[in-house]
Protein backbone atom coordinates (compact mmCIF):
# COMPACT_ATOMS: atom_id res chain seq x y z
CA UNK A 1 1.24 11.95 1.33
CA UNK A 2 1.39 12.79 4.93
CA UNK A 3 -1.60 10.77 7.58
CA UNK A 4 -2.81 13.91 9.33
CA UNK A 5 -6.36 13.09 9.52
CA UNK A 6 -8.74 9.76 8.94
CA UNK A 7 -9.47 11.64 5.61
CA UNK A 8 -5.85 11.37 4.51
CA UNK A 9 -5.93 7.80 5.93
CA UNK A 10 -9.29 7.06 3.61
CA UNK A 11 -7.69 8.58 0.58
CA UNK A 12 -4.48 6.05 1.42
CA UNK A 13 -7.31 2.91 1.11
CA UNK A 14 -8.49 4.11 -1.64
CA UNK A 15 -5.47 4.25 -4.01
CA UNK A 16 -5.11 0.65 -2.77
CA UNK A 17 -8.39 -0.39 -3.69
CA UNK A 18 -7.77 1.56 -6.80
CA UNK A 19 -4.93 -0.66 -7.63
CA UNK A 20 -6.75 -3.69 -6.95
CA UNK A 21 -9.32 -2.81 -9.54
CA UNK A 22 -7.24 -1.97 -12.03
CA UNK A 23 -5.82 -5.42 -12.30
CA UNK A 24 -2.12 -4.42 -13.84
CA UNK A 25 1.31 -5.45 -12.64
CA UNK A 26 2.98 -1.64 -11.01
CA UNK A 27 4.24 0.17 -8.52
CA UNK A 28 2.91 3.33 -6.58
CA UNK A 29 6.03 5.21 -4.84
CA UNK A 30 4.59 7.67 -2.18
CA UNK A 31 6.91 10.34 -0.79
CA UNK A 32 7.05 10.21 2.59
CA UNK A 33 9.18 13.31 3.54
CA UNK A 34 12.71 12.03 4.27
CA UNK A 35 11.44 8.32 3.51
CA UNK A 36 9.09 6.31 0.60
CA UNK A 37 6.44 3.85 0.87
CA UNK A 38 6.33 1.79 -2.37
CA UNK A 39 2.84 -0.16 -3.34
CA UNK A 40 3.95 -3.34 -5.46
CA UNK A 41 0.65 -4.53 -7.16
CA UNK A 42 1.14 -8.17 -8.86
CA UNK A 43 -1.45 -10.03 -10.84
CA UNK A 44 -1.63 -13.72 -9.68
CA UNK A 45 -2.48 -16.28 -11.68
CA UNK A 46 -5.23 -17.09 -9.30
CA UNK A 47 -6.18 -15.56 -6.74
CA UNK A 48 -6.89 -12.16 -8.22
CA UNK A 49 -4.40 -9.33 -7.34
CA UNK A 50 -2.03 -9.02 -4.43
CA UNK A 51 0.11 -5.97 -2.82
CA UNK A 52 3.12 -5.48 -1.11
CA UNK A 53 4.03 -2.74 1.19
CA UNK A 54 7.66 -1.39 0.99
CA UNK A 55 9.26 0.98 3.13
CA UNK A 56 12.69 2.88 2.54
CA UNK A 57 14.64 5.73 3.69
CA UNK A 58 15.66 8.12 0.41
CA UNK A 59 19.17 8.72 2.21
CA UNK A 60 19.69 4.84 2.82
CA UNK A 61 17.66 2.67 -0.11
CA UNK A 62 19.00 -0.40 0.03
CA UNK A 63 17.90 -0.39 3.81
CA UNK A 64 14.36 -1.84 3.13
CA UNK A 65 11.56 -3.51 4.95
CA UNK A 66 8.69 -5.41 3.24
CA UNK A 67 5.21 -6.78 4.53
CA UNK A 68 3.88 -9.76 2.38
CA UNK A 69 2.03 -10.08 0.00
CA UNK A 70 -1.80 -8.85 0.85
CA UNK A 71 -4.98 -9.85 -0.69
CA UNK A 72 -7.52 -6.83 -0.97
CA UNK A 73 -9.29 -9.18 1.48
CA UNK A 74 -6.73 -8.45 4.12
CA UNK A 75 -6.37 -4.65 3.37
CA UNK A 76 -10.01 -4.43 3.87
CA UNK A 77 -9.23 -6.02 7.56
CA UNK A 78 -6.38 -3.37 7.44
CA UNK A 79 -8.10 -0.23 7.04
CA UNK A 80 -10.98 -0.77 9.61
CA UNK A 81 -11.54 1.86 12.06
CA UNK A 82 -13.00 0.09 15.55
CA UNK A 83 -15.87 1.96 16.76
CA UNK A 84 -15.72 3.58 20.36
């Protein structure tokens, strides 16, 4: 998936949001080009579902970076666009 246009951006938020309703435990890898972004869904006991954003080079994996765990609250606060 390459970000070339606010579409491309939408259709990013929307597999998240996708993930969130689906309510399972996975992962969505995302091929970046010469790099991956993984999507680490987890059920929580409460609290509803969380995500985690992972980023890694294919030629280097074990060289990662990780954000915490998000609620769809805070991807919602993520993905919004200010006005100008």
């Amino acid at each position: 998936m390459y970000i070339k246009s606010y579409n491309d951006f939408q259709q990013l938020k929307r597999l998240i949001i996708k993930g969130f309703e689906e309510r399972k435990d996975r992962n969505a890898y995302l091929d970046l080009g010469d790099s991956q972004l993984i999507l680490t869904f987890v059920k929580q006991v409460f609290g509803g579902t969380t995500v985690k954003f992972t980023h890694s080079y294919i030629n280097n994996p074990y060289l990662r970076k990780a954000s915490k765990y998000l609620s769809r609250n805070d991807i919602e606060k993520l993905f919004i666009i200010p006005a100008d």
